[in-house]
C-alpha atoms as a PDB file:
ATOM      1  CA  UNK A   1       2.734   8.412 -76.516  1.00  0.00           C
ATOM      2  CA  UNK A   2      -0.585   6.510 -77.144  1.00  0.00           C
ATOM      3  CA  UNK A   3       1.352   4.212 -79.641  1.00  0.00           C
ATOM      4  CA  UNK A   4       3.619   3.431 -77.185  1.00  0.00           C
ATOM      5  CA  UNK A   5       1.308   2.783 -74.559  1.00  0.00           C
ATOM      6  CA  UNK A   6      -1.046   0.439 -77.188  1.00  0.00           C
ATOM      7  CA  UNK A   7       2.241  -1.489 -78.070  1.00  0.00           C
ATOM      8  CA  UNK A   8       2.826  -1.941 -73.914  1.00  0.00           C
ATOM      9  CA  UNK A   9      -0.599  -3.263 -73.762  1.00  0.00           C
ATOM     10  CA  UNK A  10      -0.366  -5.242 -76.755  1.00  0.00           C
ATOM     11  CA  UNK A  11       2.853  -6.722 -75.135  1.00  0.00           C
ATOM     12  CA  UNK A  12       1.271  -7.421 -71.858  1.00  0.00           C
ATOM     13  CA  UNK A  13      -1.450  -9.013 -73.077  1.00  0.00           C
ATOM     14  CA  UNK A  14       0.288 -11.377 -75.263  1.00  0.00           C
ATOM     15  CA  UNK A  15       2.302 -12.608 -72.618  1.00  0.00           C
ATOM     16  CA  UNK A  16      -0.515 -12.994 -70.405  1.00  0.00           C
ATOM     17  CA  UNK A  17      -2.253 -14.976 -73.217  1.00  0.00           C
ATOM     18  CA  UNK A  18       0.978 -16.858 -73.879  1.00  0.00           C
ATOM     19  CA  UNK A  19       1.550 -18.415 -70.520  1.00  0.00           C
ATOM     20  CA  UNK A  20      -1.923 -18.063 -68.636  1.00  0.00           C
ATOM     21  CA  UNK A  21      -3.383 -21.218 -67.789  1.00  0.00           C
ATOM     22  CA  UNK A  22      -7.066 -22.649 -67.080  1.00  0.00           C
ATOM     23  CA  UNK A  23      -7.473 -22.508 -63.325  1.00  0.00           C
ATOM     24  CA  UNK A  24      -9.695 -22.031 -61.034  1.00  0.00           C
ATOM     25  CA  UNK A  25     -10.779 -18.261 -60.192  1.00  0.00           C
ATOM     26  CA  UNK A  26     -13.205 -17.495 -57.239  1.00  0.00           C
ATOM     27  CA  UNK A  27     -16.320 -14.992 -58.375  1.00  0.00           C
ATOM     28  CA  UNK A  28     -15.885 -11.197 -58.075  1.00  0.00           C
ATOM     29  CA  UNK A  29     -19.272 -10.994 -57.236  1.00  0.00           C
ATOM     30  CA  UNK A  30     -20.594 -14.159 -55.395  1.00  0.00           C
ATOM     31  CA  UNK A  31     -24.174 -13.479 -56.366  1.00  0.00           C
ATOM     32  CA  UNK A  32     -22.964 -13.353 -60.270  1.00  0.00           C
ATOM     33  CA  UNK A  33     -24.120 -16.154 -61.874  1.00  0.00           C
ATOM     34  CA  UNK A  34     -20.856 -17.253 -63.168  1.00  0.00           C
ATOM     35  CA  UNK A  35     -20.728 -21.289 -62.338  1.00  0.00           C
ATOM     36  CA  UNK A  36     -17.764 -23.219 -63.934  1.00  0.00           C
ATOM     37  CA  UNK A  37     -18.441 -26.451 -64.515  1.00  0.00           C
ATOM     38  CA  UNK A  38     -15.349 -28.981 -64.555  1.00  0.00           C
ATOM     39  CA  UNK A  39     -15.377 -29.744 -68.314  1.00  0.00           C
ATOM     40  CA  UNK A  40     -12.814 -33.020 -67.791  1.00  0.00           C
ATOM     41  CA  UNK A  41     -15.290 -35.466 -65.626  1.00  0.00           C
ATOM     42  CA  UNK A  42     -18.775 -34.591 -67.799  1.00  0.00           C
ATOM     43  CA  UNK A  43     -20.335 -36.151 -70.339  1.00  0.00           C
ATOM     44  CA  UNK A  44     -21.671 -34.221 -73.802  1.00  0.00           C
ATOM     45  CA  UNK A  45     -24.279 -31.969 -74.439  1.00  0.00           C
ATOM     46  CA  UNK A  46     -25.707 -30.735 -77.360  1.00  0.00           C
ATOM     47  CA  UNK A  47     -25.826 -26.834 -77.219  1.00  0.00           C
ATOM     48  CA  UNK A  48     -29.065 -25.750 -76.296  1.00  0.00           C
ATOM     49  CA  UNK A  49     -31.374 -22.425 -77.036  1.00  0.00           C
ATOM     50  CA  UNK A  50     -30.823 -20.575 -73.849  1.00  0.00           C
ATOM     51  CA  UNK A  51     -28.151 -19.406 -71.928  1.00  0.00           C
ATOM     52  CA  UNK A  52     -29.489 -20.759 -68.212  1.00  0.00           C
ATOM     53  CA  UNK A  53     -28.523 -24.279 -70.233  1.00  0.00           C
ATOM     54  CA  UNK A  54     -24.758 -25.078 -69.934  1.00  0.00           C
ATOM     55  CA  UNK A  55     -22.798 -26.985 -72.419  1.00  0.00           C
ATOM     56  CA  UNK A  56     -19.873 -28.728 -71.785  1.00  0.00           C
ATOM     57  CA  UNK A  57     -17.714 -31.128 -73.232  1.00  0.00           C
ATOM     58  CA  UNK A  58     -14.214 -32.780 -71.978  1.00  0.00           C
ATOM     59  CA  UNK A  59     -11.128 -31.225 -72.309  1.00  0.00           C
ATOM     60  CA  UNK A  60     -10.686 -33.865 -75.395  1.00  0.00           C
ATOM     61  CA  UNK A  61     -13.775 -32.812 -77.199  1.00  0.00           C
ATOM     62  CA  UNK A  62     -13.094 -28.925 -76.851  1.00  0.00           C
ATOM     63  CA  UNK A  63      -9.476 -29.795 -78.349  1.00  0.00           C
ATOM     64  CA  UNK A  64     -11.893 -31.488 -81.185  1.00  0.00           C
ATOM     65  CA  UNK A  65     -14.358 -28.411 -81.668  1.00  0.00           C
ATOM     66  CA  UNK A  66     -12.314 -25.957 -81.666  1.00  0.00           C
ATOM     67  CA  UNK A  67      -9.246 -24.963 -83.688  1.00  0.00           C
ATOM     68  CA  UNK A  68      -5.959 -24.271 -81.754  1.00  0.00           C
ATOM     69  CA  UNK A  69      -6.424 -20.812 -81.539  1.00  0.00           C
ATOM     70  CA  UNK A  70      -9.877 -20.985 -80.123  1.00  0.00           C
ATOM     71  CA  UNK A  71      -8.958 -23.199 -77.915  1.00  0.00           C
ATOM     72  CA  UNK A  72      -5.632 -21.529 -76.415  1.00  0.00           C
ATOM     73  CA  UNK A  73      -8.020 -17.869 -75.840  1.00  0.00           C
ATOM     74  CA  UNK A  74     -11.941 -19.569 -74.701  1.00  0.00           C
ATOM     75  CA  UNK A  75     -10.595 -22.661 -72.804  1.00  0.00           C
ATOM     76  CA  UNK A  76      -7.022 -21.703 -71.662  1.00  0.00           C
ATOM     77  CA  UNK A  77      -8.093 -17.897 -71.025  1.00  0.00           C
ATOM     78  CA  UNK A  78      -5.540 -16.649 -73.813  1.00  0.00           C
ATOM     79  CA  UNK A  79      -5.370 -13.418 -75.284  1.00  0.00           C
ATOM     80  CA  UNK A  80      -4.701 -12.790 -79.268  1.00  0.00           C
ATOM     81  CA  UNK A  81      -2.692  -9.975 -80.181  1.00  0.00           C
ATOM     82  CA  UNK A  82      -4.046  -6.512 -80.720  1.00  0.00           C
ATOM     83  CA  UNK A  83      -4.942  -5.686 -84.018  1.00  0.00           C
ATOM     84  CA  UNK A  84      -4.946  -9.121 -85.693  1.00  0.00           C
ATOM     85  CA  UNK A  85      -8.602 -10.496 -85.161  1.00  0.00           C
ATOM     86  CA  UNK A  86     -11.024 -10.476 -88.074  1.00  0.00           C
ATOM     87  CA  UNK A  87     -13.560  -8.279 -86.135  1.00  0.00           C
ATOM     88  CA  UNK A  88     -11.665  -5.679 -84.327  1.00  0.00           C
ATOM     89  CA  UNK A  89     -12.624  -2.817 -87.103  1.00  0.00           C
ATOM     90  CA  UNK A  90     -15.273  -4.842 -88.904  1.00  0.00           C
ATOM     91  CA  UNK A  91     -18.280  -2.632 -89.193  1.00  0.00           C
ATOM     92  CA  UNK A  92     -20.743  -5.172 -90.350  1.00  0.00           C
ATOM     93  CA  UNK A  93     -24.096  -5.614 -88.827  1.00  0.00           C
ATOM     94  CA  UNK A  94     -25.512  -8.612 -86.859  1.00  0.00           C
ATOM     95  CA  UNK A  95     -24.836 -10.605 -83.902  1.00  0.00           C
ATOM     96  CA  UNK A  96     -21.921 -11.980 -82.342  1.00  0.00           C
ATOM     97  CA  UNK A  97     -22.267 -15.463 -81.080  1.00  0.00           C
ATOM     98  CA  UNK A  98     -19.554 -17.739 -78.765  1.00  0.00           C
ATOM     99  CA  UNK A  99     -17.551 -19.359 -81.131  1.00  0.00           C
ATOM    100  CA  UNK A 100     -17.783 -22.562 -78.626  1.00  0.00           C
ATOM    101  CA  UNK A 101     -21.014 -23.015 -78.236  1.00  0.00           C
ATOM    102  CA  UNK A 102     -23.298 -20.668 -80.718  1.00  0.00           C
ATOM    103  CA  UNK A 103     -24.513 -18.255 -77.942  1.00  0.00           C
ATOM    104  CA  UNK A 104     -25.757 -14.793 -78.341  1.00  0.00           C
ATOM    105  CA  UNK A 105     -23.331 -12.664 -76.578  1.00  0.00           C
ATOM    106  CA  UNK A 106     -23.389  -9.218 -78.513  1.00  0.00           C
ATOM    107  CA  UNK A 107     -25.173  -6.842 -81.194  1.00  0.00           C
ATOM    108  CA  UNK A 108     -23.400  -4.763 -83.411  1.00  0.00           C
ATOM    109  CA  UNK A 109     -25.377  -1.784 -82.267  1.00  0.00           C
ATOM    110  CA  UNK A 110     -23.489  -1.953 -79.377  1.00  0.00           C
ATOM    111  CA  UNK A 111     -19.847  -2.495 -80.875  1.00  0.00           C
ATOM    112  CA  UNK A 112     -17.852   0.784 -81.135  1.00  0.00           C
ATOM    113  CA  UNK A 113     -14.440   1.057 -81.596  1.00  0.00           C
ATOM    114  CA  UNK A 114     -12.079   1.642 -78.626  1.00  0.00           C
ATOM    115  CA  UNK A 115      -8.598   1.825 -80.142  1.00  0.00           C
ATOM    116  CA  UNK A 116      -7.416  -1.250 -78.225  1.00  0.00           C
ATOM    117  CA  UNK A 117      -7.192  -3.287 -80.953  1.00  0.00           C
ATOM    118  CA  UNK A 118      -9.823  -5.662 -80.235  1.00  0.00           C
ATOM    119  CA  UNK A 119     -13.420  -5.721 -80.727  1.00  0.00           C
ATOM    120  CA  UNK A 120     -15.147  -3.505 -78.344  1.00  0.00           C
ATOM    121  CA  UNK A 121     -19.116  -3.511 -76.833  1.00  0.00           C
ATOM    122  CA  UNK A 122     -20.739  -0.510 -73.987  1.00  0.00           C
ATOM    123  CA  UNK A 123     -23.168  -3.853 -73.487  1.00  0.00           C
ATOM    124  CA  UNK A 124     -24.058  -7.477 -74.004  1.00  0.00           C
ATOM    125  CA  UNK A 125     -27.137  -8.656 -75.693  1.00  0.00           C
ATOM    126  CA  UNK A 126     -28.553  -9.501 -72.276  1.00  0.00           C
ATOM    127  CA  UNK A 127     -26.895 -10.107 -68.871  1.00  0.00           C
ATOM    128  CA  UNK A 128     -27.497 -13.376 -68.244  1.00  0.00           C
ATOM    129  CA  UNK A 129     -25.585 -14.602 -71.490  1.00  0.00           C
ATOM    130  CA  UNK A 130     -22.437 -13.144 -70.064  1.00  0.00           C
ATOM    131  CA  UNK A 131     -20.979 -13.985 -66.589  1.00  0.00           C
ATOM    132  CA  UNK A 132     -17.961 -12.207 -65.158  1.00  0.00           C
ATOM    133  CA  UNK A 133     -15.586 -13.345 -62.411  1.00  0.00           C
ATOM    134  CA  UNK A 134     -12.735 -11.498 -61.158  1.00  0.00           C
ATOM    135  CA  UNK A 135      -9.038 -11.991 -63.225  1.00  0.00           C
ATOM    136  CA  UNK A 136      -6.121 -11.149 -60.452  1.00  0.00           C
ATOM    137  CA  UNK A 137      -3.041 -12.660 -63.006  1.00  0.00           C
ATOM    138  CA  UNK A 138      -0.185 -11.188 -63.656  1.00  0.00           C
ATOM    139  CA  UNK A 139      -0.326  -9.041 -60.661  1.00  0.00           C
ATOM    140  CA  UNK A 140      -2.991  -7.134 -62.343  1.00  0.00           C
ATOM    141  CA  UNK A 141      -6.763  -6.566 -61.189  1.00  0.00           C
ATOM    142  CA  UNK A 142      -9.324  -7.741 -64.137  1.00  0.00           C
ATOM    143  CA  UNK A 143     -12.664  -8.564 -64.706  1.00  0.00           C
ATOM    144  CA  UNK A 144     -13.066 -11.272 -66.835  1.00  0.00           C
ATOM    145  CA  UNK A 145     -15.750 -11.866 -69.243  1.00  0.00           C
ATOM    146  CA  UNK A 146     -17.018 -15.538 -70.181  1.00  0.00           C
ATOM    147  CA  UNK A 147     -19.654 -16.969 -71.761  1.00  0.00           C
ATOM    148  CA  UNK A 148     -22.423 -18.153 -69.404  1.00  0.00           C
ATOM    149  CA  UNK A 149     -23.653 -20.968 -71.758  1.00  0.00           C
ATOM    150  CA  UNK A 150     -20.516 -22.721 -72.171  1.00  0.00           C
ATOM    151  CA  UNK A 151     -17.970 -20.526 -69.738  1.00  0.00           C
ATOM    152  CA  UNK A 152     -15.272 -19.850 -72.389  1.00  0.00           C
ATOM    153  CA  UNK A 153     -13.286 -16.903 -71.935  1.00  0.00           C
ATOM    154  CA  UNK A 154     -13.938 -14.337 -74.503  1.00  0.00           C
ATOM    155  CA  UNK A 155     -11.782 -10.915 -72.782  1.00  0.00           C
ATOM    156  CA  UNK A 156     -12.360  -8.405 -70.076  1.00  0.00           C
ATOM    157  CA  UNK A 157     -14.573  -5.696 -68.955  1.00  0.00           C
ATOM    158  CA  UNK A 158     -13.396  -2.341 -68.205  1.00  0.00           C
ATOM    159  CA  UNK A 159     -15.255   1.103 -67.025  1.00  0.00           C
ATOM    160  CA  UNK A 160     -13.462   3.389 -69.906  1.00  0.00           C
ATOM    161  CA  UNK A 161     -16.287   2.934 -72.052  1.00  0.00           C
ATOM    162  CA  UNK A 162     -18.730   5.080 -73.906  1.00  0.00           C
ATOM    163  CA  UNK A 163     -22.137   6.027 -72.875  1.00  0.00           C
ATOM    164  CA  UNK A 164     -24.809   4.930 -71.844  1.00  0.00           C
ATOM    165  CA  UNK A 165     -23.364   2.372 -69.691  1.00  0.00           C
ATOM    166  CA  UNK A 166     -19.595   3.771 -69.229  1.00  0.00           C
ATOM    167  CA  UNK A 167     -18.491  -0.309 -69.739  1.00  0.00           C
ATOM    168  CA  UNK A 168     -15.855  -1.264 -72.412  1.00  0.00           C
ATOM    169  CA  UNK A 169     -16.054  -5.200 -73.101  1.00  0.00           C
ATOM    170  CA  UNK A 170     -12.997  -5.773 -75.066  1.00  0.00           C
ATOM    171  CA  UNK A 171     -13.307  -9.281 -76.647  1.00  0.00           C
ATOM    172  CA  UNK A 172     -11.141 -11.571 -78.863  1.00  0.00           C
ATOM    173  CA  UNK A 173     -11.893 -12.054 -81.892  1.00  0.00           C
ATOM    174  CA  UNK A 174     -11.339 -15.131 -81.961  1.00  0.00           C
ATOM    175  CA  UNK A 175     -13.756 -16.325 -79.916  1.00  0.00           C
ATOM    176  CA  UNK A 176     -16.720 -14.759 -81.623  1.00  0.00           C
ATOM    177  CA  UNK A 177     -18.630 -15.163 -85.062  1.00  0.00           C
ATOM    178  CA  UNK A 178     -20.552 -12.636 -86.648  1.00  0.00           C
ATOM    179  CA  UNK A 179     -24.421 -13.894 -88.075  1.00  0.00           C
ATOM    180  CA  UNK A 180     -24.663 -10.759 -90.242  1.00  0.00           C
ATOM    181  CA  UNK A 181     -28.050  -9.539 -90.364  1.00  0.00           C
ATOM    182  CA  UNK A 182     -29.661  -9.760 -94.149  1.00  0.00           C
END
């Protein structure tokens, strides 16, 4: 039963990642700090050393940064396939930065693994370099997670988690890297 439920997921979410597009999404939580700035009509900024600091680049230059893969999950809101990322059962220790923009996002502390297929955190490194806004597609109610430096999708957040915070960010891979710790 749970293998056919994982493969049902696994199906839904590659669909969803298939044919979602970039739009506009209105904030679960107003007061979130989860500003999307219109990366088509600004000019480029080197990434900076905090998360309160946005970076964004043109559609074009994201295309350029990224590799097609990265682009179609963090700047089309795609989803890879379950059980294919290079960090869904990686145990090694360190920190997992946006692969857009180099920002802090999680520590391996808090990565556990979930089952899902994907890599899973109870918590971010800090809540500010995170933002979450509310994912109603496919006639489904999600919370999606983004980066709050350069607002690239990196998964959702769910409340099936472990302890202590009961959360269960389930990220793609392929929008993080690992900076193992020596």
């Amino acid at each position: 039963m749970r293998k056919a439920t994982i493969c049902a997921l696994w199906l839904l979410a590659l669909v969803a990642g298939c044919f979602r597009g970039a739009g506009s999404k209105s904030p679960e939580n107003p007061a979130a700090k989860i500003s999307t700035p219109s990366v088509e009509d600004k000019s480029v900024t080197q990434p900076k050393t905090t998360p309160d600091d946005p970076v964004t680049y043109t559609d074009e230059q994201w295309r350029k940064r990224l590799t097609p893969e990265q682009y179609r999950v963090c700047r089309r809101h795609g989803t890879e396939p379950a059980f294919t990322g290079r960090y869904h059962d990686s145990k090694k220790k360190g920190t997992y930065l946006c692969v857009a923009c180099g920002n802090d996002l999680f520590d391996s502390e808090a990565k556990f693994d979930s089952g899902t297929g994907w890599p899973s955190f109870y918590q971010p490194i800090g809540k500010d370099h995170v933002g979450i806004q509310s994912d109603n597609s496919f006639f489904m109610k999600r919370t999606e997670v983004h980066c709050a430096r350069c607002q690239s999708h990196l998964g959702h957040i769910f409340e099936d988690g472990p302890q202590p915070t009961g959360l269960r960010y389930c990220i793609n891979s392929v929008a993080l890297e690992l900076k193992e710790k020596e």
